[in-house]
PDB file of N, CA and C in Angstrom:
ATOM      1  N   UNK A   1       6.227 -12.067   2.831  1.00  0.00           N
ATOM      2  CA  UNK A   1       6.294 -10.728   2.288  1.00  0.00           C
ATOM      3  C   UNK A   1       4.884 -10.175   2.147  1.00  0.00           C
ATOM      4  N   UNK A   2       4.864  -9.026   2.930  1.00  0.00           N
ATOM      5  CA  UNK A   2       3.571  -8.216   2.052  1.00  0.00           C
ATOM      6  C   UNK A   2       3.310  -6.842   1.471  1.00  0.00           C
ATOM      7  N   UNK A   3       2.820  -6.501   0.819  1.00  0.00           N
ATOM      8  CA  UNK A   3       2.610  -5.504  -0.034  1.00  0.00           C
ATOM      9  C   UNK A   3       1.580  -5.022   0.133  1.00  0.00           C
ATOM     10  N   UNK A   4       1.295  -3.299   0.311  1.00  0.00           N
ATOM     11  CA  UNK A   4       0.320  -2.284   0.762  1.00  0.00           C
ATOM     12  C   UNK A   4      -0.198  -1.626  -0.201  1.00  0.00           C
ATOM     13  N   UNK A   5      -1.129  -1.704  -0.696  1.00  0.00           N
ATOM     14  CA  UNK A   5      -1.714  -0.151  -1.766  1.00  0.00           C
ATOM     15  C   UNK A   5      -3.165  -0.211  -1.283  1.00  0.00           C
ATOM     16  N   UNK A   6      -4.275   0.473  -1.919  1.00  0.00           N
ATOM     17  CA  UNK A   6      -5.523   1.141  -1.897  1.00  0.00           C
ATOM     18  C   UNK A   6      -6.227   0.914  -1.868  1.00  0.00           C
ATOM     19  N   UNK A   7      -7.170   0.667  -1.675  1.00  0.00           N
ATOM     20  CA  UNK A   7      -8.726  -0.424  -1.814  1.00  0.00           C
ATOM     21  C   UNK A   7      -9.014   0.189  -3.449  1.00  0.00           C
ATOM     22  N   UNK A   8      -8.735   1.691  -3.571  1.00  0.00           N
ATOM     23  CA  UNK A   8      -8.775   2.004  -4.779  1.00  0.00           C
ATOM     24  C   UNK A   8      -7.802   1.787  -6.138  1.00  0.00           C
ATOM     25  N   UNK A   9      -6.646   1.135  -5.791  1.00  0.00           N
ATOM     26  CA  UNK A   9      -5.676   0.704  -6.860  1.00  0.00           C
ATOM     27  C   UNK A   9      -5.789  -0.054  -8.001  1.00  0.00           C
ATOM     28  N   UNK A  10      -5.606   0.723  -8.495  1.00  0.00           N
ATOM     29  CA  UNK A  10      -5.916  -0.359 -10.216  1.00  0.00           C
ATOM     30  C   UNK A  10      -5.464  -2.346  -9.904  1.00  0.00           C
ATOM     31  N   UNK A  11      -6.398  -2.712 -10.628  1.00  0.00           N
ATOM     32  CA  UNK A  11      -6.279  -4.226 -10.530  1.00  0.00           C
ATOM     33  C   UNK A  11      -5.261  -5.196 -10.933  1.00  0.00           C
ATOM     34  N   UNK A  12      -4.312  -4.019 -11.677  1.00  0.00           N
ATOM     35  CA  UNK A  12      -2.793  -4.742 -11.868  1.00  0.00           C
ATOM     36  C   UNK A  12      -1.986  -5.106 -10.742  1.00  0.00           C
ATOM     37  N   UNK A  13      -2.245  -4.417  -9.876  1.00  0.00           N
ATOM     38  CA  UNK A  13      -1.790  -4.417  -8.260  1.00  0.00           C
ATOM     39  C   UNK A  13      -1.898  -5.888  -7.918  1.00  0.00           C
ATOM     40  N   UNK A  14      -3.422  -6.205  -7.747  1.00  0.00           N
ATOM     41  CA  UNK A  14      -3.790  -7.791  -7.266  1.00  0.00           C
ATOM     42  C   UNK A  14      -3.528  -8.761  -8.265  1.00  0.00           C
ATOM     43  N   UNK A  15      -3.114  -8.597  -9.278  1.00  0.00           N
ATOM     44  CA  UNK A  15      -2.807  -9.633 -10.564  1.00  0.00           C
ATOM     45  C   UNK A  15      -1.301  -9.456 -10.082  1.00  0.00           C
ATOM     46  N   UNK A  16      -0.872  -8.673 -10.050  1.00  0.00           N
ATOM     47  CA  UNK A  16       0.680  -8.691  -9.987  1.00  0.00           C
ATOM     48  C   UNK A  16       1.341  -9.790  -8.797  1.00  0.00           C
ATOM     49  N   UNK A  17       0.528  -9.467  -7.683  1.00  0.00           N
ATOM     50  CA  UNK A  17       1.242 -10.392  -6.638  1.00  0.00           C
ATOM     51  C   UNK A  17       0.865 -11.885  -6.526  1.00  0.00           C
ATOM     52  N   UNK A  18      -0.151 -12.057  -7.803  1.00  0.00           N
ATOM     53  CA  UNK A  18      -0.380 -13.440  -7.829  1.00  0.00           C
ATOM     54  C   UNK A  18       0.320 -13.596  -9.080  1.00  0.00           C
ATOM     55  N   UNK A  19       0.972 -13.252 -10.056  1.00  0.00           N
ATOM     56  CA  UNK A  19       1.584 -13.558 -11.276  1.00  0.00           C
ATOM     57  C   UNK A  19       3.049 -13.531 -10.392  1.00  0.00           C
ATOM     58  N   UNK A  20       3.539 -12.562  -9.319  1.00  0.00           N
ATOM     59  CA  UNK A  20       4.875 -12.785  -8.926  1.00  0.00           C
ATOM     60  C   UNK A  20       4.863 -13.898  -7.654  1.00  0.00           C
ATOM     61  N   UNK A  21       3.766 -14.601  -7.320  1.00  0.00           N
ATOM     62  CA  UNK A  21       3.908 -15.966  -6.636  1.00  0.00           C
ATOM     63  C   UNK A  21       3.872 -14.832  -4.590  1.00  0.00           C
ATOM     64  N   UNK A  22       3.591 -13.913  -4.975  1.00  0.00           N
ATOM     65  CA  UNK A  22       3.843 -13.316  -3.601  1.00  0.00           C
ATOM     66  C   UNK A  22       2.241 -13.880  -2.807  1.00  0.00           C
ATOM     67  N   UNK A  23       0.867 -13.949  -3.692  1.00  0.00           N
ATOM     68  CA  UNK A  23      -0.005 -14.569  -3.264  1.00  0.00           C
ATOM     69  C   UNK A  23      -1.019 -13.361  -2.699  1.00  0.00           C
ATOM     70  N   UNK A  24      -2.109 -13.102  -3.127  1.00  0.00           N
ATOM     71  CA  UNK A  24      -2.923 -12.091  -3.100  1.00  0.00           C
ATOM     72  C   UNK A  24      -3.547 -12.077  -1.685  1.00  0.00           C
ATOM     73  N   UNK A  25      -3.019 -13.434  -0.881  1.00  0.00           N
ATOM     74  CA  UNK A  25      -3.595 -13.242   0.264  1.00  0.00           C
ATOM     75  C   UNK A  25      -2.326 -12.407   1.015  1.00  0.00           C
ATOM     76  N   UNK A  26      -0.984 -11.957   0.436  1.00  0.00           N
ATOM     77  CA  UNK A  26      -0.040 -11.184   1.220  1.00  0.00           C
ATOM     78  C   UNK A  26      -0.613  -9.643   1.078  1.00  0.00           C
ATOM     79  N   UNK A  27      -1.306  -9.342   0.134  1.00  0.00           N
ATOM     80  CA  UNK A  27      -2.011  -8.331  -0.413  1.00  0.00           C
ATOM     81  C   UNK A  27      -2.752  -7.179   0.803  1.00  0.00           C
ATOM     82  N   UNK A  28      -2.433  -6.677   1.470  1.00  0.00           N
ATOM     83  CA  UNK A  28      -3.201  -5.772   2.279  1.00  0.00           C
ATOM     84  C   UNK A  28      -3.592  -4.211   1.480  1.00  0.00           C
ATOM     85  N   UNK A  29      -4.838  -4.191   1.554  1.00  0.00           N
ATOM     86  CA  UNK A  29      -5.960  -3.032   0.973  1.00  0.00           C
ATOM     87  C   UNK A  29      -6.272  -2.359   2.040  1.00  0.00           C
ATOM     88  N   UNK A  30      -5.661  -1.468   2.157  1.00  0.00           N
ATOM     89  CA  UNK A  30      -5.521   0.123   2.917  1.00  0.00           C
ATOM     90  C   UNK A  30      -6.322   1.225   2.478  1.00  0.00           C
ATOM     91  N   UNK A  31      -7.275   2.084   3.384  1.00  0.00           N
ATOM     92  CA  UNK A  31      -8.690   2.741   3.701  1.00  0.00           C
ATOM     93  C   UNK A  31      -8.155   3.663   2.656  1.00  0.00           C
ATOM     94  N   UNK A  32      -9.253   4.619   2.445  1.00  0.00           N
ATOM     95  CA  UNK A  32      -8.724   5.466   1.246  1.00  0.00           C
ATOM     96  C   UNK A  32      -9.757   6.937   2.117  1.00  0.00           C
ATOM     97  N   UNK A  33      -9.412   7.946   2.024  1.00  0.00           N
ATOM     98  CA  UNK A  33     -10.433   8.945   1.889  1.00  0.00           C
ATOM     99  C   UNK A  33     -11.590   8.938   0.879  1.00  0.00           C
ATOM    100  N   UNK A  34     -12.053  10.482   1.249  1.00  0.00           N
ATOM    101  CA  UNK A  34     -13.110  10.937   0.731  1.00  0.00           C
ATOM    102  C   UNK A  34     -13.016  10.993  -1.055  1.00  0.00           C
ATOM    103  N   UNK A  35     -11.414  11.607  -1.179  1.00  0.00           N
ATOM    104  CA  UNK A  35     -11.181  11.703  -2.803  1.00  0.00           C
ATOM    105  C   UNK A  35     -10.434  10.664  -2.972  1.00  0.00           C
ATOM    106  N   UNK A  36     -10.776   9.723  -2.253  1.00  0.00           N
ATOM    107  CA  UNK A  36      -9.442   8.125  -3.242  1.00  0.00           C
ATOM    108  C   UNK A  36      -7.889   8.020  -2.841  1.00  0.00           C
ATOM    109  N   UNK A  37      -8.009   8.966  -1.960  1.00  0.00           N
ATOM    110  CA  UNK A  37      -6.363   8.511  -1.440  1.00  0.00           C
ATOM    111  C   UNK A  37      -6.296   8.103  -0.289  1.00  0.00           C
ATOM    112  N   UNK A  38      -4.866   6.833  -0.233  1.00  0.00           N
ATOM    113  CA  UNK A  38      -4.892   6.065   0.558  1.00  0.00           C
ATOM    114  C   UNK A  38      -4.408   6.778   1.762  1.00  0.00           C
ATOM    115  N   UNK A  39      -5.140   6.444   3.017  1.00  0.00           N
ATOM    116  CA  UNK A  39      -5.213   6.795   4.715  1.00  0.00           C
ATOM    117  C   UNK A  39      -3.770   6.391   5.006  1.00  0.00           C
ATOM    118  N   UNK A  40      -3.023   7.375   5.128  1.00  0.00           N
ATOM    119  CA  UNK A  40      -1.622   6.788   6.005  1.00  0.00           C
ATOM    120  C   UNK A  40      -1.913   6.562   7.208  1.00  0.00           C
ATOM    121  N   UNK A  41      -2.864   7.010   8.178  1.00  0.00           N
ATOM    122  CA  UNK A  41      -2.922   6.275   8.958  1.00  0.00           C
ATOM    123  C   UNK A  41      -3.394   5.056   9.435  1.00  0.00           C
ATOM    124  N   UNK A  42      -4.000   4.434   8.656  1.00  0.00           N
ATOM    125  CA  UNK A  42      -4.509   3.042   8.311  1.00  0.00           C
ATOM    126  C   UNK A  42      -3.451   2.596   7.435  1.00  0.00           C
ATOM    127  N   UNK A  43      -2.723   2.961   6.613  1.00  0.00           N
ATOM    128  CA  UNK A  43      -1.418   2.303   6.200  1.00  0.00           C
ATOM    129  C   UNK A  43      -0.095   1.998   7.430  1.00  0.00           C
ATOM    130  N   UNK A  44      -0.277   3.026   8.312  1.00  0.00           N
ATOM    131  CA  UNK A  44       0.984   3.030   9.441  1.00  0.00           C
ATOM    132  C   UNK A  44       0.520   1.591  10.007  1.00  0.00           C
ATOM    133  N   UNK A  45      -1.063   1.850  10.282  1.00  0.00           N
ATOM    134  CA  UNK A  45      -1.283   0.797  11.264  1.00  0.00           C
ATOM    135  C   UNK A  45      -1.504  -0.812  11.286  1.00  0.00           C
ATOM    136  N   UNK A  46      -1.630  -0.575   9.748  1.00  0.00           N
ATOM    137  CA  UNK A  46      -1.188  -2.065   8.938  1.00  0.00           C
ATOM    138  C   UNK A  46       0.090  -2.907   8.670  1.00  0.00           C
ATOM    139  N   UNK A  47       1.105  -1.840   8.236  1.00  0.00           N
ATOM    140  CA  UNK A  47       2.214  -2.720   8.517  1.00  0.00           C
ATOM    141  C   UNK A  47       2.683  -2.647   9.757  1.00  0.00           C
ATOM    142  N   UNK A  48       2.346  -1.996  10.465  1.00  0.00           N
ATOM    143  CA  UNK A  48       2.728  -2.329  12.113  1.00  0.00           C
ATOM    144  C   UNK A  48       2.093  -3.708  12.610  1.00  0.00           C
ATOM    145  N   UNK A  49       1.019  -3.985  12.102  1.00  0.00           N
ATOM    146  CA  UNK A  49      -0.291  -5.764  12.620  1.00  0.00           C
ATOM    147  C   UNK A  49       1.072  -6.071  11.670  1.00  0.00           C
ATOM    148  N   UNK A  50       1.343  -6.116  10.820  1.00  0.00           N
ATOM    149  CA  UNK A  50       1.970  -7.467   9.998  1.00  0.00           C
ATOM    150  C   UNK A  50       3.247  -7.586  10.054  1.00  0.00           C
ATOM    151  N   UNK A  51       3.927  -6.693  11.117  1.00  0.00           N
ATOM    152  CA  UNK A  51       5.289  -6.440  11.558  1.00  0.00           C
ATOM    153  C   UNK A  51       4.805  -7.742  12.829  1.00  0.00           C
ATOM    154  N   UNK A  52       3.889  -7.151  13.829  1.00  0.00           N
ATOM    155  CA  UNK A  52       3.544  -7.639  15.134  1.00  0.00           C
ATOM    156  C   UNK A  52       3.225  -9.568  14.510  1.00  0.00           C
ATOM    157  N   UNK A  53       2.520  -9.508  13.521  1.00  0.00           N
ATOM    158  CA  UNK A  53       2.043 -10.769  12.763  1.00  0.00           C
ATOM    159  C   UNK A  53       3.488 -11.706  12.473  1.00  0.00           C
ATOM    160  N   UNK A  54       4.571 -11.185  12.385  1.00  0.00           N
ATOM    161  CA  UNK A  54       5.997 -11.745  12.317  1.00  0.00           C
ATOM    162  C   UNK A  54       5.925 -11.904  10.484  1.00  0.00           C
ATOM    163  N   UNK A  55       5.068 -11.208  10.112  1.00  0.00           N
ATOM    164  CA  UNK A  55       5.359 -10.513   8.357  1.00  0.00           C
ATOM    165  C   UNK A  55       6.281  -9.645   7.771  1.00  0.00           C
ATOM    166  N   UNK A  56       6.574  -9.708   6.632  1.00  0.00           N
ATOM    167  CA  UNK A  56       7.828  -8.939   6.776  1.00  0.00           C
ATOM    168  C   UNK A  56       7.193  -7.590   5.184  1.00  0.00           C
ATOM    169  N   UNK A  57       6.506  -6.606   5.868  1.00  0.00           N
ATOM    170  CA  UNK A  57       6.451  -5.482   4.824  1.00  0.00           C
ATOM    171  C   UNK A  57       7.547  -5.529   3.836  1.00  0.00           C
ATOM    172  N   UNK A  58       7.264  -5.533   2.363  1.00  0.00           N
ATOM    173  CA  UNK A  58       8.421  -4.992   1.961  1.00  0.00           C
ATOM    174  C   UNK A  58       8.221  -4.062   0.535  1.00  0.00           C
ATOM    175  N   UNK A  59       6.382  -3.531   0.175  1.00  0.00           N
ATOM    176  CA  UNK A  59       6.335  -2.208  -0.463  1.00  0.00           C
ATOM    177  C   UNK A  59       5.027  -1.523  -0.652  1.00  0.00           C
ATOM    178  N   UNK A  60       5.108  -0.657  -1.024  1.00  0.00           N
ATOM    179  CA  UNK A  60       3.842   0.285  -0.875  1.00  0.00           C
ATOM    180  C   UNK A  60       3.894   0.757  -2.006  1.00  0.00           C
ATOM    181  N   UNK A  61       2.502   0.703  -3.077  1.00  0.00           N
ATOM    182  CA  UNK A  61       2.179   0.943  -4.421  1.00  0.00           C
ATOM    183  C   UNK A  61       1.120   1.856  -3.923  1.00  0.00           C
ATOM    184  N   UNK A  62       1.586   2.689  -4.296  1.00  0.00           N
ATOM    185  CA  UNK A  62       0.727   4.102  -4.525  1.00  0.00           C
ATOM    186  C   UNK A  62      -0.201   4.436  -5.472  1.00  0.00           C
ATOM    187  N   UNK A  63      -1.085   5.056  -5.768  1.00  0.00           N
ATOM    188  CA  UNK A  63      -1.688   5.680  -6.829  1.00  0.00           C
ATOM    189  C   UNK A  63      -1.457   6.959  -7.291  1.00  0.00           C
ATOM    190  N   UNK A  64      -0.905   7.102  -8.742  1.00  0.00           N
ATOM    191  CA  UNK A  64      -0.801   8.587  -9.173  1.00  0.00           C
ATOM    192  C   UNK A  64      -2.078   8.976  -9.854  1.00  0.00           C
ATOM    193  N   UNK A  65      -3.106   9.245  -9.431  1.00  0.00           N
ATOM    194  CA  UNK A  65      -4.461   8.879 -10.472  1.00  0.00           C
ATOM    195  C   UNK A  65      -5.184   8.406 -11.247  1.00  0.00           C
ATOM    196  N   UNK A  66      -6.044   7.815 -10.034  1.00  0.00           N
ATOM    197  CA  UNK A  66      -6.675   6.482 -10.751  1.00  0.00           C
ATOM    198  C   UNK A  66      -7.994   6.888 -11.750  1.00  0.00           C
ATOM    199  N   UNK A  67      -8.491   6.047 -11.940  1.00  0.00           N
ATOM    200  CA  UNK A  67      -9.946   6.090 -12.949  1.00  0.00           C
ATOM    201  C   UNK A  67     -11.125   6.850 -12.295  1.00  0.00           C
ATOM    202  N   UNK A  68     -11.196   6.228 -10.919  1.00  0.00           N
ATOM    203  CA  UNK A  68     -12.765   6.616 -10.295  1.00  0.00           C
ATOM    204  C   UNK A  68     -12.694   8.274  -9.831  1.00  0.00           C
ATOM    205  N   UNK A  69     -11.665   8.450  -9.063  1.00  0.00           N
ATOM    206  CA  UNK A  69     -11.458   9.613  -8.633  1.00  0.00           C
ATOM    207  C   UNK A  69     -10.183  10.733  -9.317  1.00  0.00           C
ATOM    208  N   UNK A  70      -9.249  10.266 -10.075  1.00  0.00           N
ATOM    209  CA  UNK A  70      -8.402  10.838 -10.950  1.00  0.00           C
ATOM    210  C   UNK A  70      -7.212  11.602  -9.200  1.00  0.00           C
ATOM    211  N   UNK A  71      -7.163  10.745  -7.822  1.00  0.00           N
ATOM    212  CA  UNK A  71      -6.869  11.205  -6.962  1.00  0.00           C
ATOM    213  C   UNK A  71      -5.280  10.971  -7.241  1.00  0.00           C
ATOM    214  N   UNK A  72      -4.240  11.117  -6.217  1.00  0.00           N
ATOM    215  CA  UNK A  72      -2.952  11.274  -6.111  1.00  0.00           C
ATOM    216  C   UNK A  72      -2.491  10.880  -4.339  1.00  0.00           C
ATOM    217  N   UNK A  73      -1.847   9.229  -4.161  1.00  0.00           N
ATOM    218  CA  UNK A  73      -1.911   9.210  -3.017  1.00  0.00           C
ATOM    219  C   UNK A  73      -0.756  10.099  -2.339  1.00  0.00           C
ATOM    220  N   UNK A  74      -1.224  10.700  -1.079  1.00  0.00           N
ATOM    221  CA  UNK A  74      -0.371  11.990  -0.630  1.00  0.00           C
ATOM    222  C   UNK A  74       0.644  11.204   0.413  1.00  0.00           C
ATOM    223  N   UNK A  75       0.423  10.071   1.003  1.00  0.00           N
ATOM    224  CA  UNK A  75       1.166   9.679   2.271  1.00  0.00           C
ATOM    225  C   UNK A  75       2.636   9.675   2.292  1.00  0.00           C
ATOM    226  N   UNK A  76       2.967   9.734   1.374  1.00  0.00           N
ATOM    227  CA  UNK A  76       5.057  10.017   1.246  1.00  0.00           C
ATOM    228  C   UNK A  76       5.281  10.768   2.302  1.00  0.00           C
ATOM    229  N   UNK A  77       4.493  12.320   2.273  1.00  0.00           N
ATOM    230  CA  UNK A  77       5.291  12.838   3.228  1.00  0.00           C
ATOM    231  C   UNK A  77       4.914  12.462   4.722  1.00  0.00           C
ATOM    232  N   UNK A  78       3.515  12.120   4.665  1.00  0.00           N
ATOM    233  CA  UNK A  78       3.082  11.981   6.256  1.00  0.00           C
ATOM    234  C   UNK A  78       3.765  10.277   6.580  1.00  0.00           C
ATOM    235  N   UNK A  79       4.237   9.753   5.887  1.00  0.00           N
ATOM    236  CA  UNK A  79       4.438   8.415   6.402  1.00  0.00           C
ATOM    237  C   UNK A  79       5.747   8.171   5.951  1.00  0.00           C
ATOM    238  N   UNK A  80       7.009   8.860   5.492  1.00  0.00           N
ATOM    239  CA  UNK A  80       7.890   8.226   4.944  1.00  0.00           C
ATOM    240  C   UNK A  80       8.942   7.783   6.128  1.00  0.00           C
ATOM    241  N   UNK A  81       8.659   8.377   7.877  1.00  0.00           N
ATOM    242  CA  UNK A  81       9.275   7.738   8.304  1.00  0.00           C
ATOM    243  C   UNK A  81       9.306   6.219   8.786  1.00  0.00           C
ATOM    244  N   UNK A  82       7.890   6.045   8.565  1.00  0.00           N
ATOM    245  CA  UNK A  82       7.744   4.092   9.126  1.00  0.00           C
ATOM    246  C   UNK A  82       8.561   3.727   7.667  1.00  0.00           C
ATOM    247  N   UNK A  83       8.117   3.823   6.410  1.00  0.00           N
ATOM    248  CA  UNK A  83       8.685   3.547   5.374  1.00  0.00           C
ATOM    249  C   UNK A  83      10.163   3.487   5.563  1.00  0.00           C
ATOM    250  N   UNK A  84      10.778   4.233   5.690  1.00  0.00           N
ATOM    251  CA  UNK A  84      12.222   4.489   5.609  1.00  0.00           C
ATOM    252  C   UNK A  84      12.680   3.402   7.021  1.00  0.00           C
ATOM    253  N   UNK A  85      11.921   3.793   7.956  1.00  0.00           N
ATOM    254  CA  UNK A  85      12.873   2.895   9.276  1.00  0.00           C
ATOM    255  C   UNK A  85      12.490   1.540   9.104  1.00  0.00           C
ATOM    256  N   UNK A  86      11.364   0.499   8.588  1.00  0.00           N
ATOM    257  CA  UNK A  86      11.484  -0.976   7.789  1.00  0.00           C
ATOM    258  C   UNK A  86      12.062  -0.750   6.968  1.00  0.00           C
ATOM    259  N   UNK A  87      12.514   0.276   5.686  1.00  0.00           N
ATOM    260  CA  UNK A  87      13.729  -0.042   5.008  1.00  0.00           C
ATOM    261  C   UNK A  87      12.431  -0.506   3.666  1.00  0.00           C
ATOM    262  N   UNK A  88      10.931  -0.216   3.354  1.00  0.00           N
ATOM    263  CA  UNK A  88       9.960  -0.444   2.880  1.00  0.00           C
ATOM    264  C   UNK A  88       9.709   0.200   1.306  1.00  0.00           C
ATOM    265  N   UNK A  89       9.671  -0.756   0.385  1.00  0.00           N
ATOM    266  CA  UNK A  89      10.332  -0.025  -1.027  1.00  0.00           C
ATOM    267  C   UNK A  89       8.776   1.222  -0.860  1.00  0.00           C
ATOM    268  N   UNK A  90       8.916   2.015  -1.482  1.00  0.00           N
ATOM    269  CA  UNK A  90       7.475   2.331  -2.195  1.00  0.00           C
ATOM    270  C   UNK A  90       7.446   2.743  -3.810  1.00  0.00           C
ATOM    271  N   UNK A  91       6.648   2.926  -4.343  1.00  0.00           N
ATOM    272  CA  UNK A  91       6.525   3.483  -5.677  1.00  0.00           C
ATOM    273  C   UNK A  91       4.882   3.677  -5.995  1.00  0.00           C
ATOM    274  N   UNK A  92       4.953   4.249  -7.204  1.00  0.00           N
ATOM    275  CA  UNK A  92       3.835   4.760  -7.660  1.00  0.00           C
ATOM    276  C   UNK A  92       3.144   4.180  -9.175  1.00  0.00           C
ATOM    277  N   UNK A  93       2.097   4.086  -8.964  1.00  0.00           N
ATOM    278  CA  UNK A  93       1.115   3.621 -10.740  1.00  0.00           C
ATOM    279  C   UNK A  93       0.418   4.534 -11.030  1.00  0.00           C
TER     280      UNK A  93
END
């Protein structure tokens, strides 16, 4: 299993997948822009390597405004169709 959020995502993110045994090395940290939000297109192209990797995506933690930049990740709409066709939870912190 792996799990997608931000290079900018709060650090509960990387505690979380090692407190839920998922293992911080399943952890993929996805490019962010200029104001802190995460690159859907560097998100598309990540779980596509870890699809191709025989990994099995299964969510995307978003940022609703974080500390450094107070940003809002926008990719729902530009990316919800890879999301939706893996069937790929997402949500937001």
């Amino acid at each position: 299993m792996v799990l997608f959020t931000s290079v900018d995502a709060h650090y509960s993110v990387k505690k979380g997948t090692f407190l839920l045994g998922i293992g911080t090395k399943n952890l993929v940290l996805i490019r962010t822009d200029k104001q802190g939000r995460m690159d859907p297109t560097d998100l598309e192209m990540r779980i596509k390597e870890s699809i191709d990797k025989d990994l099995e995506p299964f969510a995307v933690v978003a940022t609703a405004g974080n500390s450094l930049h107070f940003s809002f990740d926008t990719f729902f709409q530009e990316s919800c169709n890879i999301l939706n066709s893996k069937s790929i939870c997402y949500t937001t912190l």
